[in-house]
C-alpha atoms as a PDB file:
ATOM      1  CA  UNK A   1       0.000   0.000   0.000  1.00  0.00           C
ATOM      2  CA  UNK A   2       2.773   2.170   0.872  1.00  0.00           C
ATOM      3  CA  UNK A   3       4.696   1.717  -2.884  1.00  0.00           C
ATOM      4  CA  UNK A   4       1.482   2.715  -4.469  1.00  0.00           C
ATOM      5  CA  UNK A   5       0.904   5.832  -2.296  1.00  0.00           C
ATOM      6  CA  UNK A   6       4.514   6.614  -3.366  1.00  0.00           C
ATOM      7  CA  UNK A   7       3.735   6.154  -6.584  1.00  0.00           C
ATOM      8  CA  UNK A   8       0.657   7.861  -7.094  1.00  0.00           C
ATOM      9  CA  UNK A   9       2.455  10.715  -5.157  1.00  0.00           C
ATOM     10  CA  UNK A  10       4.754  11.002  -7.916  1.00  0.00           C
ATOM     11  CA  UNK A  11       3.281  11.136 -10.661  1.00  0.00           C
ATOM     12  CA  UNK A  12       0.476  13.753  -9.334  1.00  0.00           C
ATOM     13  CA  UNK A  13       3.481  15.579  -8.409  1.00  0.00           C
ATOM     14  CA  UNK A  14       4.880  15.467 -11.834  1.00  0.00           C
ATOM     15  CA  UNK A  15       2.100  16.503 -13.430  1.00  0.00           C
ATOM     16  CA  UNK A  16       1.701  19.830 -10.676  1.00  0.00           C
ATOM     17  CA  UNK A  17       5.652  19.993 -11.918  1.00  0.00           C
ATOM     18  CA  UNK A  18       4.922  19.897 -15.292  1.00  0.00           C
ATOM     19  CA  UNK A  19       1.767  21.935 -15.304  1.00  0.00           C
ATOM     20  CA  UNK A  20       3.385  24.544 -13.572  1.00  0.00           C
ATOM     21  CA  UNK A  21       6.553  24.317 -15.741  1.00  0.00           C
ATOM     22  CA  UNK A  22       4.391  24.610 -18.816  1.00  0.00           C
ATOM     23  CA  UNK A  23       2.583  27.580 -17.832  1.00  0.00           C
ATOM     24  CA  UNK A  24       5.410  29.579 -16.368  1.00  0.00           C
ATOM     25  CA  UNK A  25       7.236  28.674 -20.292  1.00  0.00           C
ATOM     26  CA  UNK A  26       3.907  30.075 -22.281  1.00  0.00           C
ATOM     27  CA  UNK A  27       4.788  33.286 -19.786  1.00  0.00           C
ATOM     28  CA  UNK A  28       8.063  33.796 -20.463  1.00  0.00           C
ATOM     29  CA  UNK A  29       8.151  32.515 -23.898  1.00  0.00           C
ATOM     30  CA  UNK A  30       5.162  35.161 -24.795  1.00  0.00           C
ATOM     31  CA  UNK A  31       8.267  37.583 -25.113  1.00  0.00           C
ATOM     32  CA  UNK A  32      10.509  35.322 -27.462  1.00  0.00           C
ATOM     33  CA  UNK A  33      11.143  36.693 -30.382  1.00  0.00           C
ATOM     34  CA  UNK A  34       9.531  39.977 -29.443  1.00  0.00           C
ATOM     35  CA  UNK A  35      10.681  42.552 -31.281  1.00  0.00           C
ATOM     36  CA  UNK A  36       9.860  47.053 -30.977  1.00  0.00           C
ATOM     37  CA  UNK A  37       8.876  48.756 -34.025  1.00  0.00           C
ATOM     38  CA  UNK A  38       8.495  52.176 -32.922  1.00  0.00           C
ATOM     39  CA  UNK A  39       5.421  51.975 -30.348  1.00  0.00           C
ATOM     40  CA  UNK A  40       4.351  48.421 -32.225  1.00  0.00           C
ATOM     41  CA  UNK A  41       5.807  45.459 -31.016  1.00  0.00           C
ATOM     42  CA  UNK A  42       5.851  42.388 -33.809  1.00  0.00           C
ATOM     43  CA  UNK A  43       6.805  38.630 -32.503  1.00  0.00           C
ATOM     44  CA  UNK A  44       9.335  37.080 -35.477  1.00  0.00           C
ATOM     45  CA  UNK A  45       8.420  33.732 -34.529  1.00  0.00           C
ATOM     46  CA  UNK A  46       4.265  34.316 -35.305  1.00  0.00           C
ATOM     47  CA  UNK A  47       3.465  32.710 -38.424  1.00  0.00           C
ATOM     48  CA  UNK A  48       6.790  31.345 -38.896  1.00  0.00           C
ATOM     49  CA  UNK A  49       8.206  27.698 -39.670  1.00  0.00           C
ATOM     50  CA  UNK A  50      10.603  28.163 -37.035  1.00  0.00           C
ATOM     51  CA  UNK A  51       8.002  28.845 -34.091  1.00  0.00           C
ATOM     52  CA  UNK A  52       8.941  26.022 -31.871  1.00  0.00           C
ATOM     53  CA  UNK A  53       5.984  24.350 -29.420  1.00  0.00           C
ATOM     54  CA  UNK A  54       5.961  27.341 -27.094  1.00  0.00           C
ATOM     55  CA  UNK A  55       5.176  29.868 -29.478  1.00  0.00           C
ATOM     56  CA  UNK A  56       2.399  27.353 -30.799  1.00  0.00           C
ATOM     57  CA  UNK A  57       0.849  26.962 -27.487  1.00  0.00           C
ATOM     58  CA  UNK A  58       1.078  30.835 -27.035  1.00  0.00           C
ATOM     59  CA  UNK A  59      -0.691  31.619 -30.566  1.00  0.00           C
ATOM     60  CA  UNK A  60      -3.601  28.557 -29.677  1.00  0.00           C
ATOM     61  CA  UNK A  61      -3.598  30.125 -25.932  1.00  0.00           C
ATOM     62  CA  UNK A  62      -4.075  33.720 -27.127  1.00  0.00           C
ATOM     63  CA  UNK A  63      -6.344  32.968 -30.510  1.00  0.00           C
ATOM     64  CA  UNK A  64      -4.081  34.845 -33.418  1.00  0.00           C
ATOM     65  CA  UNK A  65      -4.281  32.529 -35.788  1.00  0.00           C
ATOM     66  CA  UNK A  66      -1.507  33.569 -37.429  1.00  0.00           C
ATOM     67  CA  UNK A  67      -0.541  33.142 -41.471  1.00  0.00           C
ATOM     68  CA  UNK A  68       2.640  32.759 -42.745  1.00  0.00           C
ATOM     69  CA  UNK A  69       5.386  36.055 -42.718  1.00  0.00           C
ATOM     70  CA  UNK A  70       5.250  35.627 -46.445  1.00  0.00           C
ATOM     71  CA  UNK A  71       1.700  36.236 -46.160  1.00  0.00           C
ATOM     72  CA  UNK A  72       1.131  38.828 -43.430  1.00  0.00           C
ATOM     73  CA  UNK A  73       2.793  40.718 -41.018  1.00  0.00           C
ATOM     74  CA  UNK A  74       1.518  41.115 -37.088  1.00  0.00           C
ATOM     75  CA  UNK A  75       2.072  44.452 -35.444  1.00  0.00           C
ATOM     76  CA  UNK A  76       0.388  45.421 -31.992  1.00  0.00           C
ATOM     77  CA  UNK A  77       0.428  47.853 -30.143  1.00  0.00           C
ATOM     78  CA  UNK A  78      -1.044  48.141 -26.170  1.00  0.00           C
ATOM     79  CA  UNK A  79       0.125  51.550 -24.386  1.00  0.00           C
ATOM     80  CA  UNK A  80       0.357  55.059 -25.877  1.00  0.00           C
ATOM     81  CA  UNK A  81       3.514  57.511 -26.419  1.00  0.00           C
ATOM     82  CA  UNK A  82       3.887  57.590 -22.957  1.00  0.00           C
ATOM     83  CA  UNK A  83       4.054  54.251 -21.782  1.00  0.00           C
ATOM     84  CA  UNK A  84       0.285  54.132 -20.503  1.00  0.00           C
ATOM     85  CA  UNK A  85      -2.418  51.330 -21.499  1.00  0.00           C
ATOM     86  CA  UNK A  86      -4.381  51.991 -24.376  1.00  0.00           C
ATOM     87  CA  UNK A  87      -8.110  53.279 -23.206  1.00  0.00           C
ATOM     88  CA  UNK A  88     -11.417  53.873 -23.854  1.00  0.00           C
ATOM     89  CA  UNK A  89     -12.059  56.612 -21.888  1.00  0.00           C
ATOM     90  CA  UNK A  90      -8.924  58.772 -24.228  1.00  0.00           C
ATOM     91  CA  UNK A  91      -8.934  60.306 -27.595  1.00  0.00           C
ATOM     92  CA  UNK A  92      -5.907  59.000 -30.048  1.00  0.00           C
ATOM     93  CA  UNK A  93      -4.603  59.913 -33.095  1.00  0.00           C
ATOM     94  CA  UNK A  94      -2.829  57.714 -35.090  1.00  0.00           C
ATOM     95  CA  UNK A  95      -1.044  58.915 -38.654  1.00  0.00           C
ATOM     96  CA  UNK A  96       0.804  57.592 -41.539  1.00  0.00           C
ATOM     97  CA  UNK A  97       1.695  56.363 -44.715  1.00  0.00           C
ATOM     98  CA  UNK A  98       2.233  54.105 -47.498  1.00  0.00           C
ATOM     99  CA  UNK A  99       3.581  50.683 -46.189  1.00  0.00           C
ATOM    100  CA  UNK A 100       5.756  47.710 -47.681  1.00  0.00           C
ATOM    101  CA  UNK A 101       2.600  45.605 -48.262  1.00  0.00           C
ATOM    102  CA  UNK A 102       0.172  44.820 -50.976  1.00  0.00           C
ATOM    103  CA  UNK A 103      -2.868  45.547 -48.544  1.00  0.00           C
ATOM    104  CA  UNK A 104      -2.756  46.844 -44.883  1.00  0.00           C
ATOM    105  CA  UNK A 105      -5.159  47.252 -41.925  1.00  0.00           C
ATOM    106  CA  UNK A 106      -5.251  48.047 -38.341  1.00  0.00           C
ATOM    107  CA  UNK A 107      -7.802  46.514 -35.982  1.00  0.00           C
ATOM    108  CA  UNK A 108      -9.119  47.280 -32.561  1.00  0.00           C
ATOM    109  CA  UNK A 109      -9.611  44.394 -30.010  1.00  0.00           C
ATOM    110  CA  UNK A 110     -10.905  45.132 -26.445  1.00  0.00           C
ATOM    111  CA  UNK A 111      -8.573  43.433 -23.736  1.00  0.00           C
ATOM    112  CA  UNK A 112     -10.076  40.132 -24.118  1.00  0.00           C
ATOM    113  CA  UNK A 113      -8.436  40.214 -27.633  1.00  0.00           C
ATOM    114  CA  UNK A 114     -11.767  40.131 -29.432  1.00  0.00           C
ATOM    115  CA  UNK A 115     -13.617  43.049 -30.825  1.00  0.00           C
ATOM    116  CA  UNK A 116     -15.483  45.726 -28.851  1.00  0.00           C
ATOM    117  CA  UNK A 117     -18.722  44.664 -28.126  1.00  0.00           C
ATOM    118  CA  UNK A 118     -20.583  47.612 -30.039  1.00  0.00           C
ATOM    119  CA  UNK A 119     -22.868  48.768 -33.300  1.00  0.00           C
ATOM    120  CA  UNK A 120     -20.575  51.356 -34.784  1.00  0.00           C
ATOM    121  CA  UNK A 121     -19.171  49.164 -37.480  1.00  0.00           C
ATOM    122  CA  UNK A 122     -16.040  51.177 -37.302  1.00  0.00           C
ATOM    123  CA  UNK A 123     -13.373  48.555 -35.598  1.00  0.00           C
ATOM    124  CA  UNK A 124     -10.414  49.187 -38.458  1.00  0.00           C
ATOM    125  CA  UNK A 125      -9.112  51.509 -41.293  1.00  0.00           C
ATOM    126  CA  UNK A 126      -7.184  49.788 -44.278  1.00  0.00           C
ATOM    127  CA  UNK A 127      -5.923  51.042 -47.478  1.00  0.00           C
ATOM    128  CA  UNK A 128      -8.522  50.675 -49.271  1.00  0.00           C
ATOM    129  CA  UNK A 129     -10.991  52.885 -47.221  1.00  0.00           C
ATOM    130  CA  UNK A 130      -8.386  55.041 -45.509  1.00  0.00           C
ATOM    131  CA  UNK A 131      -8.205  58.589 -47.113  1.00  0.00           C
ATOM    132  CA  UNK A 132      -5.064  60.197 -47.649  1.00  0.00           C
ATOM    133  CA  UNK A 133      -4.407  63.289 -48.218  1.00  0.00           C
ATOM    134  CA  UNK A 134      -2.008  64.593 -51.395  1.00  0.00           C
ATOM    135  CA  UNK A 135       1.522  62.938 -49.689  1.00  0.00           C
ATOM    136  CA  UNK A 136      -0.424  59.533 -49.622  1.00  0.00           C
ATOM    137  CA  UNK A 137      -0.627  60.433 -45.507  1.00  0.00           C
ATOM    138  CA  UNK A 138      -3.365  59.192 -43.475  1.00  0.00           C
ATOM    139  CA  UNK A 139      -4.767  59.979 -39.945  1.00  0.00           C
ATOM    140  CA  UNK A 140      -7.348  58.211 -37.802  1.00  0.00           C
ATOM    141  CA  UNK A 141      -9.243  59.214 -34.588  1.00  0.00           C
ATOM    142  CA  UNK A 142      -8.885  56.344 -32.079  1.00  0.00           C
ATOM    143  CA  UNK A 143     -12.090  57.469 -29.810  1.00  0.00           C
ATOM    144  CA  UNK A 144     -15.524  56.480 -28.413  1.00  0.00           C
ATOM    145  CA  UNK A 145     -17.502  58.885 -30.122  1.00  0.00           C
ATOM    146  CA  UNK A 146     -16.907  59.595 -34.414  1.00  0.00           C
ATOM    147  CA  UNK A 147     -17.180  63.505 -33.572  1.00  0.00           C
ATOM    148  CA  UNK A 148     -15.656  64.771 -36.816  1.00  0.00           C
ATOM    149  CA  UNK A 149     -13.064  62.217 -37.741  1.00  0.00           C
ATOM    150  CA  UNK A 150     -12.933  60.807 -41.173  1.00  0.00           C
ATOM    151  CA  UNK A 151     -11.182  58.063 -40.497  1.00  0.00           C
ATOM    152  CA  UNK A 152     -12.532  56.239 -37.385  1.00  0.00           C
ATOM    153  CA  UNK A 153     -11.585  53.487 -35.177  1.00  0.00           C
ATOM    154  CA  UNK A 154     -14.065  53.020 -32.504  1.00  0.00           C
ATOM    155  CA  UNK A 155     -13.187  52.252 -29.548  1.00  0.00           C
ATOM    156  CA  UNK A 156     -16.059  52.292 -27.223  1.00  0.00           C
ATOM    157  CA  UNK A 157     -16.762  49.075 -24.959  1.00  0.00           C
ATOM    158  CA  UNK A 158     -13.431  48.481 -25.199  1.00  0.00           C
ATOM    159  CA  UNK A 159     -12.657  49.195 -21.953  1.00  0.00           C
ATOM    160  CA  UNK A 160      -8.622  50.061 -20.484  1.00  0.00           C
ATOM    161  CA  UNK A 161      -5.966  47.931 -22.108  1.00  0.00           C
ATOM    162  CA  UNK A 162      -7.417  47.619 -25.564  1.00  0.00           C
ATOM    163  CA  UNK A 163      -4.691  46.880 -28.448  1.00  0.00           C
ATOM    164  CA  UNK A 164      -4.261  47.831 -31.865  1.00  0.00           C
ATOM    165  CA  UNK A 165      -3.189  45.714 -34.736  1.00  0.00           C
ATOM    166  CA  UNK A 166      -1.382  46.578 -38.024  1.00  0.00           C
ATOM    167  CA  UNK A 167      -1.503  43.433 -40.145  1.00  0.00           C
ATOM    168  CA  UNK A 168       0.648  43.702 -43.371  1.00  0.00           C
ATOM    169  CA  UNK A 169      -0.723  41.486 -45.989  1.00  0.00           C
ATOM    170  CA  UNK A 170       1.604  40.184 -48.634  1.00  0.00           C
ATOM    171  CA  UNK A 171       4.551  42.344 -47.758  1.00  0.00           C
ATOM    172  CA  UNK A 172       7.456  43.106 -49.459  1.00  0.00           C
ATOM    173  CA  UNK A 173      10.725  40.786 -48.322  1.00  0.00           C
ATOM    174  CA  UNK A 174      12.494  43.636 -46.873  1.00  0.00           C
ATOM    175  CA  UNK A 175       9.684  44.348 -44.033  1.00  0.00           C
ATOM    176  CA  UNK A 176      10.029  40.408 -43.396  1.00  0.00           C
ATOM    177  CA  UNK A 177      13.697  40.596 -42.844  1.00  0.00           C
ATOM    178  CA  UNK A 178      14.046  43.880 -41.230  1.00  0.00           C
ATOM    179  CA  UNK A 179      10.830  44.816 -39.551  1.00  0.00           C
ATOM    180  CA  UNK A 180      12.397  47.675 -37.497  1.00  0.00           C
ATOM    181  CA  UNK A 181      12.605  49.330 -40.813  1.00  0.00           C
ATOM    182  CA  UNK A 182       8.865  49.576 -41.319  1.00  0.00           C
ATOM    183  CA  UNK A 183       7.219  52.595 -41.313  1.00  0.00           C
ATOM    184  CA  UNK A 184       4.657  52.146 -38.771  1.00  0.00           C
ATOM    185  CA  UNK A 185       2.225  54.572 -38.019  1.00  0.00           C
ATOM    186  CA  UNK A 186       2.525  56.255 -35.173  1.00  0.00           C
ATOM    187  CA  UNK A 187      -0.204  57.421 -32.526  1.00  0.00           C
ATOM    188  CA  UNK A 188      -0.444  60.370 -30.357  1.00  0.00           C
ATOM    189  CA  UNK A 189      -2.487  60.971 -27.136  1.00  0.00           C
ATOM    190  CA  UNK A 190      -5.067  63.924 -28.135  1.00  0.00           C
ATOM    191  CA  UNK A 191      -6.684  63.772 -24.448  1.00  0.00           C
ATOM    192  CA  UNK A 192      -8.764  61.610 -22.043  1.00  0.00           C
ATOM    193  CA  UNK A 193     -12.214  62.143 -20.524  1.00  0.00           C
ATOM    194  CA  UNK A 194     -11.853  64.167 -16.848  1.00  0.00           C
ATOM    195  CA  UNK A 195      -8.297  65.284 -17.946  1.00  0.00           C
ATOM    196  CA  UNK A 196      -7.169  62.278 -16.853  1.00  0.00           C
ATOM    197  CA  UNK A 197      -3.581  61.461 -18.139  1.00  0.00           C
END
């Protein structure tokens, strides 16, 4: 009776080891490969043959299913210029320009990495509805409310640490091999609601 209480020890044991071990790897390993492009941050190993299991588990555990780099390109980006989560309750403007890709697009995902829960229809630009004005430039209000924007993400319901992502669809090689040379766009804090920082 004794060996088998040993026994059974170990192996739950083990599996608390393992468990544990697995988890604290997914952690850590969400920041392999993790790479800044001005405020964006892009993961190399996303979408790529060389993602070893870690990286797998991490893409199943947080749901981007994630197509090949020779296919697209994954940019996100969670605080503002200053280092702050990303929230509803503030006014953003992002700007830029033509990038290294057949097609682009950023997306708006509330914190639970899906999209707001709202009616406004408005969760993305892309370059084929942003407009630009005569330098191919384009500029986006990140906000709650449309107000006068003409290019509008919106970001109501999605609550304090919501994320943006620039996806870069077909891009050209040299974003693929040098991704800090992309020319992200780039977002600026316009103000939040009480005056709040």
């Amino acid at each position: 009776m004794k060996r088998l209480l040993f026994w059974l020890s170990a192996i739950v044991l083990g599996v608390a080891v393992g468990a544990g071990g697995a988890v604290a790897a997914m952690g850590m390993g969400a920041r392999m490969g993790v790479e800044q492009v001005g405020g964006w941050t892009i993961n190399r190993l996303a979408g790529s043959t060389a993602a070893d299991p870690v990286t797998r588990a991490i893409v199943a555990r947080v749901g981007l299913l994630a197509l090949a780099q020779e296919e697209t390109i994954y940019l996100q980006m969670t605080r503002d210029e200053a280092g702050r989560p990303l929230r509803e309750a503030c006014r953003y403007e992002l700007t830029g320009g033509a990038l290294p890709a057949r097609w682009w697009a950023v997306t708006i995902y509330a914190g639970d990495n899906y999209l707001p829960v709202n009616h406004d229809d408005a969760f993305s630009v892309d370059a084929s509805r942003a407009q630009t004005d005569a330098a191919g430039r384009w500029r986006a209000e990140v906000q709650a409310e449309r107000g006068d924007a003409t290019n509008w993400i919106s970001s109501r319901a999605a609550g304090e640490g919501f994320s943006l992502t620039l996806r870069l669809y077909n891009p050209e090689d040299a974003a693929r091999t040098r991704p800090r040379g992309i020319p992200v766009p780039t977002l600026r804090t316009i103000g939040c609601a009480g005056g709040a920082p």
